[in-house]
N, C-alpha and C. Protein backbone atom coordinates (compact mmCIF):
# COMPACT_ATOMS: atom_id res chain seq x y z
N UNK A 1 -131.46 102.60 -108.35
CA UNK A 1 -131.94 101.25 -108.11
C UNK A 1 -130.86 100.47 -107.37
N UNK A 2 -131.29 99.88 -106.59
CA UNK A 2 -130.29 99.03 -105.65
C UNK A 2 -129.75 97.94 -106.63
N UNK A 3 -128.44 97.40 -106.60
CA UNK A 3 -127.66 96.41 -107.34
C UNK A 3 -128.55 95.16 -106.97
N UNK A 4 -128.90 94.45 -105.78
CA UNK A 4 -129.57 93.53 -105.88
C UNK A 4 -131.52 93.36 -106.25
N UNK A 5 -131.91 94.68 -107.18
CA UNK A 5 -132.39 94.60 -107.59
C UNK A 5 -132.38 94.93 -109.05
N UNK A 6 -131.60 95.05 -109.55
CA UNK A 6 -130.88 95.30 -110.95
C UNK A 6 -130.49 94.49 -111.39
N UNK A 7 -130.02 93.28 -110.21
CA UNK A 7 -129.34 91.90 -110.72
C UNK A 7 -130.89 91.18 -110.69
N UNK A 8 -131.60 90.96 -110.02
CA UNK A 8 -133.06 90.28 -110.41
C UNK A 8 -133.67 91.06 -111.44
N UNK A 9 -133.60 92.06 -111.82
CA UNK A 9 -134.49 91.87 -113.22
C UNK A 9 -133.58 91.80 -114.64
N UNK A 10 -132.32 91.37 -114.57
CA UNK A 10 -131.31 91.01 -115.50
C UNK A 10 -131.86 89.12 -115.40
N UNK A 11 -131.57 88.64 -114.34
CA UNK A 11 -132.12 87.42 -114.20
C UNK A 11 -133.49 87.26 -114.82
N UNK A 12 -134.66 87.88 -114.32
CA UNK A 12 -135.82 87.91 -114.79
C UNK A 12 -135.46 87.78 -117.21
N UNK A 13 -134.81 89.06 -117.53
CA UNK A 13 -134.90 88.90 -118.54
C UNK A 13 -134.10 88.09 -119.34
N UNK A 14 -133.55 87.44 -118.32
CA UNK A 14 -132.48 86.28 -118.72
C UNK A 14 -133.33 85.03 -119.33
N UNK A 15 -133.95 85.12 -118.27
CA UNK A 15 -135.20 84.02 -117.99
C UNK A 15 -136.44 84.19 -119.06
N UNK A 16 -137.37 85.39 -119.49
CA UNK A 16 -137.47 85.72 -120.76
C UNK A 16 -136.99 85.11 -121.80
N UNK A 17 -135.49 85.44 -121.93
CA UNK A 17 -134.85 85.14 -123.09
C UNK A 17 -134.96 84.05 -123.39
N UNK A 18 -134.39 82.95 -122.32
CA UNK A 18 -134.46 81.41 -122.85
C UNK A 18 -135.74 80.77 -122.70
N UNK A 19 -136.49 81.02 -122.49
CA UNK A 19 -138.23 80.96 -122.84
C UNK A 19 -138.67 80.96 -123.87
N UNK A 20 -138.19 82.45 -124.73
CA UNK A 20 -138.49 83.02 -125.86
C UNK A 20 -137.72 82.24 -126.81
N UNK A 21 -136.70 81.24 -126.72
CA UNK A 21 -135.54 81.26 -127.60
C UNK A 21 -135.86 79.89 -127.73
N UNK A 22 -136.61 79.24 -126.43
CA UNK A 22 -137.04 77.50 -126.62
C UNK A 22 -138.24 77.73 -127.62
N UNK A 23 -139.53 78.48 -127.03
CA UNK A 23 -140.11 78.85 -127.91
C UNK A 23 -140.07 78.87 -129.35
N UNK A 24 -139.19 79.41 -129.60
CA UNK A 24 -138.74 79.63 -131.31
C UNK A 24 -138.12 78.04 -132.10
N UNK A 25 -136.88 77.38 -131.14
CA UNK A 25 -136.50 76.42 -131.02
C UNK A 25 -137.74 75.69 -131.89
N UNK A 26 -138.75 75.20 -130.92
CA UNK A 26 -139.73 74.71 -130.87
C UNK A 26 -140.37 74.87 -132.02
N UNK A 27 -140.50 75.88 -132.51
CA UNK A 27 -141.35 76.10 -133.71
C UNK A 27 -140.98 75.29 -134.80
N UNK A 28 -139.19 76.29 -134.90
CA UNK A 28 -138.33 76.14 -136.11
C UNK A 28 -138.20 74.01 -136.21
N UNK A 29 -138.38 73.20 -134.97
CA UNK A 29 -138.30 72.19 -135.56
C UNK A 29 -139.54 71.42 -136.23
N UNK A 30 -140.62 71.84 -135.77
CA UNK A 30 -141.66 71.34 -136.24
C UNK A 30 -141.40 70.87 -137.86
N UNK A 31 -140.54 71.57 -138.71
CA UNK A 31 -140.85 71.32 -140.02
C UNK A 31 -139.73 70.00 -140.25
N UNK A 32 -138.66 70.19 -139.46
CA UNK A 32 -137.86 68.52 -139.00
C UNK A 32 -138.79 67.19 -138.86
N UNK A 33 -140.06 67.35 -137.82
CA UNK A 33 -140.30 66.47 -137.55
C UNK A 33 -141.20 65.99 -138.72
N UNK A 34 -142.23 67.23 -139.24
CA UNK A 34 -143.15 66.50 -140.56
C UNK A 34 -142.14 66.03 -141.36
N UNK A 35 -140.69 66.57 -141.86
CA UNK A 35 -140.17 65.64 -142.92
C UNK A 35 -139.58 64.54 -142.51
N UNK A 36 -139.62 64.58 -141.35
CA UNK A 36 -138.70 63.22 -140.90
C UNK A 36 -137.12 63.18 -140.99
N UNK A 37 -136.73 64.46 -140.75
CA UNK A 37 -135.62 65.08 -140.67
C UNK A 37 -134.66 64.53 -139.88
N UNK A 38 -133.96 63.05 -139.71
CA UNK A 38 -132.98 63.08 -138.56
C UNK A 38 -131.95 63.60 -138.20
N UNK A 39 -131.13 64.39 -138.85
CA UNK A 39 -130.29 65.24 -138.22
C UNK A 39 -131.18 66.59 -137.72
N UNK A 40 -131.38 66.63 -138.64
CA UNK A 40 -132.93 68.40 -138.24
C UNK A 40 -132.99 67.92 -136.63
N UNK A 41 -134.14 67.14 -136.61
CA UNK A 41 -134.20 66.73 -135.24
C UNK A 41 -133.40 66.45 -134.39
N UNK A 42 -132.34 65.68 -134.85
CA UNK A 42 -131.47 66.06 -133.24
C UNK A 42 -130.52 67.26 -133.24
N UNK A 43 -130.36 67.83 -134.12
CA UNK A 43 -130.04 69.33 -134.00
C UNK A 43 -130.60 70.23 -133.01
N UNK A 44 -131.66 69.95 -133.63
CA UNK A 44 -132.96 70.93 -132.42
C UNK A 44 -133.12 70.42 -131.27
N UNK A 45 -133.44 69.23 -130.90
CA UNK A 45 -133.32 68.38 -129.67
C UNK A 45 -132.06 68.50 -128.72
N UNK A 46 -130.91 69.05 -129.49
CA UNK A 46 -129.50 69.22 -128.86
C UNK A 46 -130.04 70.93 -127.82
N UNK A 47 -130.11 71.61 -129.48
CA UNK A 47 -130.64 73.17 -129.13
C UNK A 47 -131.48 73.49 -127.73
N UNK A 48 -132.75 72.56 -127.62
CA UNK A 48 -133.58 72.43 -126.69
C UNK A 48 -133.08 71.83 -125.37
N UNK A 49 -132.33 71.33 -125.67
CA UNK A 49 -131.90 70.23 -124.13
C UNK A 49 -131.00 71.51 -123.48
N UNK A 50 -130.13 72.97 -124.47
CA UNK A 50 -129.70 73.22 -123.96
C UNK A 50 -130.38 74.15 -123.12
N UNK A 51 -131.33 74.84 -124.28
CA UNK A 51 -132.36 76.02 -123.81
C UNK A 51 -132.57 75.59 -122.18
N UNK A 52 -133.05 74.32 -121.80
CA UNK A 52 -133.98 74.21 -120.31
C UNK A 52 -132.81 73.66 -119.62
N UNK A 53 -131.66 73.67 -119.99
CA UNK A 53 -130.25 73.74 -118.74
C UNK A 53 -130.17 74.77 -118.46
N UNK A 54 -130.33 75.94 -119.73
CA UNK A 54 -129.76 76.90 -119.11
C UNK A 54 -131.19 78.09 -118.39
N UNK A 55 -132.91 77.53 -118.62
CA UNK A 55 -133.77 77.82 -117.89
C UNK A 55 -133.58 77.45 -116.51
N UNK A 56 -133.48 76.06 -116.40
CA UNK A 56 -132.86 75.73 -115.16
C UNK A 56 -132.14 76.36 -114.14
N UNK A 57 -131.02 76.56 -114.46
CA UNK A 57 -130.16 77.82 -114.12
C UNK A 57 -130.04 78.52 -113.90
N UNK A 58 -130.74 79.75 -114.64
CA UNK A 58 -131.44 80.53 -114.35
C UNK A 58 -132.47 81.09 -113.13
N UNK A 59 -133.21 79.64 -113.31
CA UNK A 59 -134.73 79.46 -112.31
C UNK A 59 -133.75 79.69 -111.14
N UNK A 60 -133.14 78.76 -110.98
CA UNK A 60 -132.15 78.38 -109.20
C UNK A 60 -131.71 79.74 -109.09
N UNK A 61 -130.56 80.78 -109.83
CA UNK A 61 -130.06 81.38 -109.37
C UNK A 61 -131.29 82.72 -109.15
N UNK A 62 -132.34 82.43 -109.71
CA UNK A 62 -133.34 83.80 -109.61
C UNK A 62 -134.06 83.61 -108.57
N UNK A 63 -134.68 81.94 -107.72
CA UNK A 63 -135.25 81.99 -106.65
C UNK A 63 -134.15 82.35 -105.38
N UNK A 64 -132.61 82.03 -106.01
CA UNK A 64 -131.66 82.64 -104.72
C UNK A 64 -131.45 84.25 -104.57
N UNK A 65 -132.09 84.73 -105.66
CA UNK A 65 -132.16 86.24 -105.52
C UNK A 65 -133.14 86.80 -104.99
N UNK A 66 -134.13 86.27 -105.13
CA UNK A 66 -135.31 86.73 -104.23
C UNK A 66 -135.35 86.40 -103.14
N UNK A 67 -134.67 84.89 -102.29
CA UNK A 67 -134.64 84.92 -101.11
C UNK A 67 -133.75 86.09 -101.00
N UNK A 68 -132.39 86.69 -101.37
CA UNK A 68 -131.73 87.75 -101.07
C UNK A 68 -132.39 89.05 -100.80
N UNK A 69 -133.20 89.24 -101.98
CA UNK A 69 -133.87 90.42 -101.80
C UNK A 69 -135.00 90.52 -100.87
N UNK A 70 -135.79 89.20 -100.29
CA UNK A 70 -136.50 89.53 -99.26
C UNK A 70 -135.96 89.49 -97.59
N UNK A 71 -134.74 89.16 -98.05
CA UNK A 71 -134.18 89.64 -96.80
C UNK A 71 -134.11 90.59 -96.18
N UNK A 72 -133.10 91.21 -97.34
CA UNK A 72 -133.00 92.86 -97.04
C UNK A 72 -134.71 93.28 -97.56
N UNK A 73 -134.53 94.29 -96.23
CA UNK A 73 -136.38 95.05 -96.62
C UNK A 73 -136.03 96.40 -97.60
N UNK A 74 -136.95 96.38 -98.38
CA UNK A 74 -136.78 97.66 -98.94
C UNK A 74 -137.18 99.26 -98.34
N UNK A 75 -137.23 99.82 -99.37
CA UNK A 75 -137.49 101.57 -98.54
C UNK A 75 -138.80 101.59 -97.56
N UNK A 76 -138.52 101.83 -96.38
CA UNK A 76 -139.42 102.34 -95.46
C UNK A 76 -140.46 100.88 -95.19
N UNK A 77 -140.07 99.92 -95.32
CA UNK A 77 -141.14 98.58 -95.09
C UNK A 77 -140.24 97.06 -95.09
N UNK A 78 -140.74 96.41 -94.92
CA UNK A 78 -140.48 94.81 -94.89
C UNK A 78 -141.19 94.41 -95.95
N UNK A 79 -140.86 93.44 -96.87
CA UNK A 79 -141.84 93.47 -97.93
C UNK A 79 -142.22 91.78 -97.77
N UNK A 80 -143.42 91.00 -97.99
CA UNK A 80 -143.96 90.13 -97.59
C UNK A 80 -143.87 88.95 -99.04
N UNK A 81 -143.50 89.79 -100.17
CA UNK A 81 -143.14 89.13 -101.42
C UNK A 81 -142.75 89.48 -102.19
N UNK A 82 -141.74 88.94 -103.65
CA UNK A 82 -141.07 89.84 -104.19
C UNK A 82 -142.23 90.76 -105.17
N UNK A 83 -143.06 90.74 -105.49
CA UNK A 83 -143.68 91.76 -106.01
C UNK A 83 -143.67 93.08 -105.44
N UNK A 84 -144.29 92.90 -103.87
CA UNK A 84 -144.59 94.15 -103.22
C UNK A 84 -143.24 94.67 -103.38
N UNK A 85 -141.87 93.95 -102.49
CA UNK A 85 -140.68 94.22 -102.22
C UNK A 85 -140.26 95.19 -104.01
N UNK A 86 -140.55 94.28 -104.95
CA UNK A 86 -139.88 95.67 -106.09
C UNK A 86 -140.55 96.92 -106.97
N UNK A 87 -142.15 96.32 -106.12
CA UNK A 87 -142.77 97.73 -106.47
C UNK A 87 -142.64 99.04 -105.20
N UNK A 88 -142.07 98.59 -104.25
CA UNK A 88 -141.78 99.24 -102.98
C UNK A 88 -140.04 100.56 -103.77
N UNK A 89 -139.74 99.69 -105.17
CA UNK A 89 -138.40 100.65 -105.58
C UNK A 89 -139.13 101.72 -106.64
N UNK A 90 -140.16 101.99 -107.15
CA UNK A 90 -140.56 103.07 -107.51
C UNK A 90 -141.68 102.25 -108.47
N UNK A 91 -142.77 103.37 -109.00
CA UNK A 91 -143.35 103.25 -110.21
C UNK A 91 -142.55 103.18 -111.47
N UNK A 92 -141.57 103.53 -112.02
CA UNK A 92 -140.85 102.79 -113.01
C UNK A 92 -140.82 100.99 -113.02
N UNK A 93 -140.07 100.98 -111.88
CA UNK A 93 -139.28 99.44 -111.69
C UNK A 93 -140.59 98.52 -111.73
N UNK A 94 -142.19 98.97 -110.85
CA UNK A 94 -143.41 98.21 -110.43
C UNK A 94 -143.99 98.37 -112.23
N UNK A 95 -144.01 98.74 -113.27
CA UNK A 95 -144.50 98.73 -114.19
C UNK A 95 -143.41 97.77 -115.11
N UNK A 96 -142.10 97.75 -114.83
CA UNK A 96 -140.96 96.76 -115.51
C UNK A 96 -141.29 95.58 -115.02
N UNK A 97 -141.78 95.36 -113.90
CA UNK A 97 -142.29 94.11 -113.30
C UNK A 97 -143.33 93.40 -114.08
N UNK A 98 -144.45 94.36 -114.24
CA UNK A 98 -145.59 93.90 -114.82
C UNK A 98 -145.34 93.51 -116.31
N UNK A 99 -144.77 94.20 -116.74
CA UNK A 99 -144.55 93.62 -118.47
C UNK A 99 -143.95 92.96 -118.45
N UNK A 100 -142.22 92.46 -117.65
CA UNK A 100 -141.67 90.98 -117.74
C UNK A 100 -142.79 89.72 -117.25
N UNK A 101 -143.47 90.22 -116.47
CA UNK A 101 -144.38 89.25 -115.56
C UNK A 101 -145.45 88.61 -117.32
N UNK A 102 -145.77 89.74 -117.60
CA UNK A 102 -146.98 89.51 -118.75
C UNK A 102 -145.57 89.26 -119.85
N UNK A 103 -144.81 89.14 -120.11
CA UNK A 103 -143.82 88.32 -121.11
C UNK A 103 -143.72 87.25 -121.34
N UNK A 104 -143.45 86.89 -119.92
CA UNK A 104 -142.71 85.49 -119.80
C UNK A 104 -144.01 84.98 -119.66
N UNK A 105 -145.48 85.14 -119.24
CA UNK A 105 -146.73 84.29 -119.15
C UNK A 105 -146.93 83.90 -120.51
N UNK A 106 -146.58 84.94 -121.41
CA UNK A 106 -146.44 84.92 -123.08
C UNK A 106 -145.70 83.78 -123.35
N UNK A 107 -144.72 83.96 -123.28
CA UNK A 107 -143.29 82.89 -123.32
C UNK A 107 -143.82 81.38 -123.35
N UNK A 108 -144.56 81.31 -121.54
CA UNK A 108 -144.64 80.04 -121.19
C UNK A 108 -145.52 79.33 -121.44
N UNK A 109 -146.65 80.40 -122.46
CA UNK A 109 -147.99 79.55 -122.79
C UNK A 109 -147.51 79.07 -124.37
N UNK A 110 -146.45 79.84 -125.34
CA UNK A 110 -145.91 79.77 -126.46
C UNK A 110 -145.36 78.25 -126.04
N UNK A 111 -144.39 78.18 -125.28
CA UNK A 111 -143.56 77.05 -125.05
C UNK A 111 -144.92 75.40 -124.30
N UNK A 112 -145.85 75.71 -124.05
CA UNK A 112 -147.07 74.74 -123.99
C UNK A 112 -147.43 74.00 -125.17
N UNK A 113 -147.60 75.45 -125.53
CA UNK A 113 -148.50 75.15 -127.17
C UNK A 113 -147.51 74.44 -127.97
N UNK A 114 -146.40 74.76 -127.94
CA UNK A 114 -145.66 74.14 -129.25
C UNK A 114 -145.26 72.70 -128.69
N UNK A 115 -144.99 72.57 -127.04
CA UNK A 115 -144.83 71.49 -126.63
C UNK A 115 -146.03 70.28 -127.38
N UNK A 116 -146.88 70.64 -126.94
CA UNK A 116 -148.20 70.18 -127.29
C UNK A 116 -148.10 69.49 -128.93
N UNK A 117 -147.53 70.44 -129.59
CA UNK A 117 -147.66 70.31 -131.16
C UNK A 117 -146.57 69.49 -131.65
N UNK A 118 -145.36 69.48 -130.68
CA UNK A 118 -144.20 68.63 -130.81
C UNK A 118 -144.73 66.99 -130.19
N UNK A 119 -145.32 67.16 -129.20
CA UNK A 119 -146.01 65.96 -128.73
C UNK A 119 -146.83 65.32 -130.24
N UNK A 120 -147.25 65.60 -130.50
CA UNK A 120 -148.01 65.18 -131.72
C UNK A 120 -147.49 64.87 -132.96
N UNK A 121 -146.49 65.78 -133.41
CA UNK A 121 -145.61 65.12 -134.57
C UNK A 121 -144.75 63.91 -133.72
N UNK A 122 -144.48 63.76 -133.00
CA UNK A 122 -143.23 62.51 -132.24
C UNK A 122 -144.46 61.46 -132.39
N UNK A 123 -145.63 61.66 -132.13
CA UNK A 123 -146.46 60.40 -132.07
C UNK A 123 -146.69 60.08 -133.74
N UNK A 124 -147.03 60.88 -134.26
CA UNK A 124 -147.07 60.80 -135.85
C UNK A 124 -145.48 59.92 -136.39
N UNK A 125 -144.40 60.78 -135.91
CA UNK A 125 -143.39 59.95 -136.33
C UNK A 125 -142.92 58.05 -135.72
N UNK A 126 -143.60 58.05 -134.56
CA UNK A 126 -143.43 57.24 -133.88
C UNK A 126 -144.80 56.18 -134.83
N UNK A 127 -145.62 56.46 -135.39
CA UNK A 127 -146.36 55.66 -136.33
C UNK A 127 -145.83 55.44 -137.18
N UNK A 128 -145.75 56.48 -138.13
CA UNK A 128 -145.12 56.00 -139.46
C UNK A 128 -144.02 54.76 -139.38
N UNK A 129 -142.97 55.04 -138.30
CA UNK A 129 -141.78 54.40 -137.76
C UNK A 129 -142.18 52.66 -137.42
N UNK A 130 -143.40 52.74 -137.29
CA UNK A 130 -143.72 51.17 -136.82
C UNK A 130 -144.22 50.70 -137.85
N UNK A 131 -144.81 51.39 -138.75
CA UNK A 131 -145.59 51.08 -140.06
C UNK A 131 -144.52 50.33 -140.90
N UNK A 132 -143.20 51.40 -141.15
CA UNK A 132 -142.75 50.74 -141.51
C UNK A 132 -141.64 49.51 -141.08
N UNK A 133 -141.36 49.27 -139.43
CA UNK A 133 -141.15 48.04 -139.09
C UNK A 133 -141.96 46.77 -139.45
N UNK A 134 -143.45 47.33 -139.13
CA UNK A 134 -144.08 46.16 -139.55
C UNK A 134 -143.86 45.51 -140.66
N UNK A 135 -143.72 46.38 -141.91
CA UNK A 135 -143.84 45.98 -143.47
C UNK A 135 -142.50 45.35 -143.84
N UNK A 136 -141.31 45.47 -142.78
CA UNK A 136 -140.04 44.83 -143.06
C UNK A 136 -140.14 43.57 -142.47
N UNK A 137 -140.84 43.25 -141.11
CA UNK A 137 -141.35 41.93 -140.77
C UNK A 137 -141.75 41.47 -141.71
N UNK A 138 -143.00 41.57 -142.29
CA UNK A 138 -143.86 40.97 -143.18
C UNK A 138 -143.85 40.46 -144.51
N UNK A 139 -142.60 41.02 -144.85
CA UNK A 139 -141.87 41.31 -145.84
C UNK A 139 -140.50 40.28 -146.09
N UNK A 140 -140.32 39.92 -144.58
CA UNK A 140 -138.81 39.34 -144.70
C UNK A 140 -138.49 38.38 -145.32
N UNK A 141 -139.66 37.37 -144.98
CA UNK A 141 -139.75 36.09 -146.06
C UNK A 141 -139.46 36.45 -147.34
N UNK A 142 -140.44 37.16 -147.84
CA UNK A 142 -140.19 37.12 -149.20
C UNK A 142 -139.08 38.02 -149.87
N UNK A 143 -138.47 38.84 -149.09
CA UNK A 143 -136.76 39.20 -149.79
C UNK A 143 -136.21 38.93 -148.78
N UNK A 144 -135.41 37.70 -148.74
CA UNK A 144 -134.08 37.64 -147.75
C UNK A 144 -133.15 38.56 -148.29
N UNK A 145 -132.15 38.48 -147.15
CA UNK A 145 -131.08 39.45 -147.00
C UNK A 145 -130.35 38.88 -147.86
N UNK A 146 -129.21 39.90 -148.32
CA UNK A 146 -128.28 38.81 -149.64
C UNK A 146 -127.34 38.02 -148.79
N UNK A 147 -126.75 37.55 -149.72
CA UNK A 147 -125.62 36.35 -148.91
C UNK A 147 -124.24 37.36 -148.92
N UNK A 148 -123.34 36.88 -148.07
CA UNK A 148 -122.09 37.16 -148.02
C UNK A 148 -121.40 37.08 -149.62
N UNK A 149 -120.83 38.48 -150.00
CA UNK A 149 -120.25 38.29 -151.16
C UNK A 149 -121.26 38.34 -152.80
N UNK A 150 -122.67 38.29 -152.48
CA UNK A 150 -123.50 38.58 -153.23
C UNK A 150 -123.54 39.70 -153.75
N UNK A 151 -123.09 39.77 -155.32
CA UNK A 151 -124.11 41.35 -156.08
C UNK A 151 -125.51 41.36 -156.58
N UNK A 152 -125.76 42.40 -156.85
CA UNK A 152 -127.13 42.38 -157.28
C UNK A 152 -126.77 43.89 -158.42
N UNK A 153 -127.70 42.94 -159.72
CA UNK A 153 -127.26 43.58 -161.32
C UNK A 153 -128.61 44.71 -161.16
């Protein structure tokens, strides 16, 4: 296998990985957000911010590999995209393609769904959160704040 195609599907499962790993991320905080977990949550929120820096990253240096690799043409052809171009390196490598390809579609519909489900507890928390602003408004009159130097038995 040619090195600059050995280095794109290291990238590719790079790319997998932090998919799979936000994914999980994602899950594991859900139970932060029903308890109302604030460190939980920004734990995970830290975790996540890093996951899609380092998707990010990833993404850039993997679309600069495929412009590389469609440069150079592969065996006996010019290849018109990177699919053809790395099924053009054998039936092994064109079947490694297809299962990272069907992975990461895995990955990115996992990382939807939970988006989706994280969207929904933040709005849930973002209620409760006003519920109880409101009730401290409403409320204020009738317990002021103590005074400077005040105990309470």
């Amino acid at each position: 296998m040619e090195p600059e195609v050995a280095r794109y599907f290291e990238l590719v499962e790079s790319r997998l990985s932090a998919l799979q790993s936000l994914a999980q991320d994602l899950q594991e905080s859900h139970s932060a957000f029903a308890e109302m977990d604030l460190d939980g949550i920004l734990q995970h929120t830290s975790r996540q911010e890093k996951f899609c820096t380092r998707l990010r990253t990833v993404n850039h240096t993997l679309r600069a590999a495929e412009r590389k690799l469609l440069k150079s043409p592969g065996p006996n052809q010019t290849s018109p995209n990177i699919q053809t171009r790395l099924e053009s390196q054998g039936p092994i490598e064109a079947e490694r393609l297809r299962m990272l390809t069907a992975e990461i579609s895995a990955a990115e519909r996992q990382v939807v769904q939970r988006n989706r489900v994280q969207t929904v507890l933040l709005e849930r928390s973002r209620h409760s959160v006003n519920v109880l602003l409101n009730s401290m408004v409403n409320f204020a009159a009738t317990y002021p704040p103590p005074q400077s130097g005040q105990t309470f038995v």
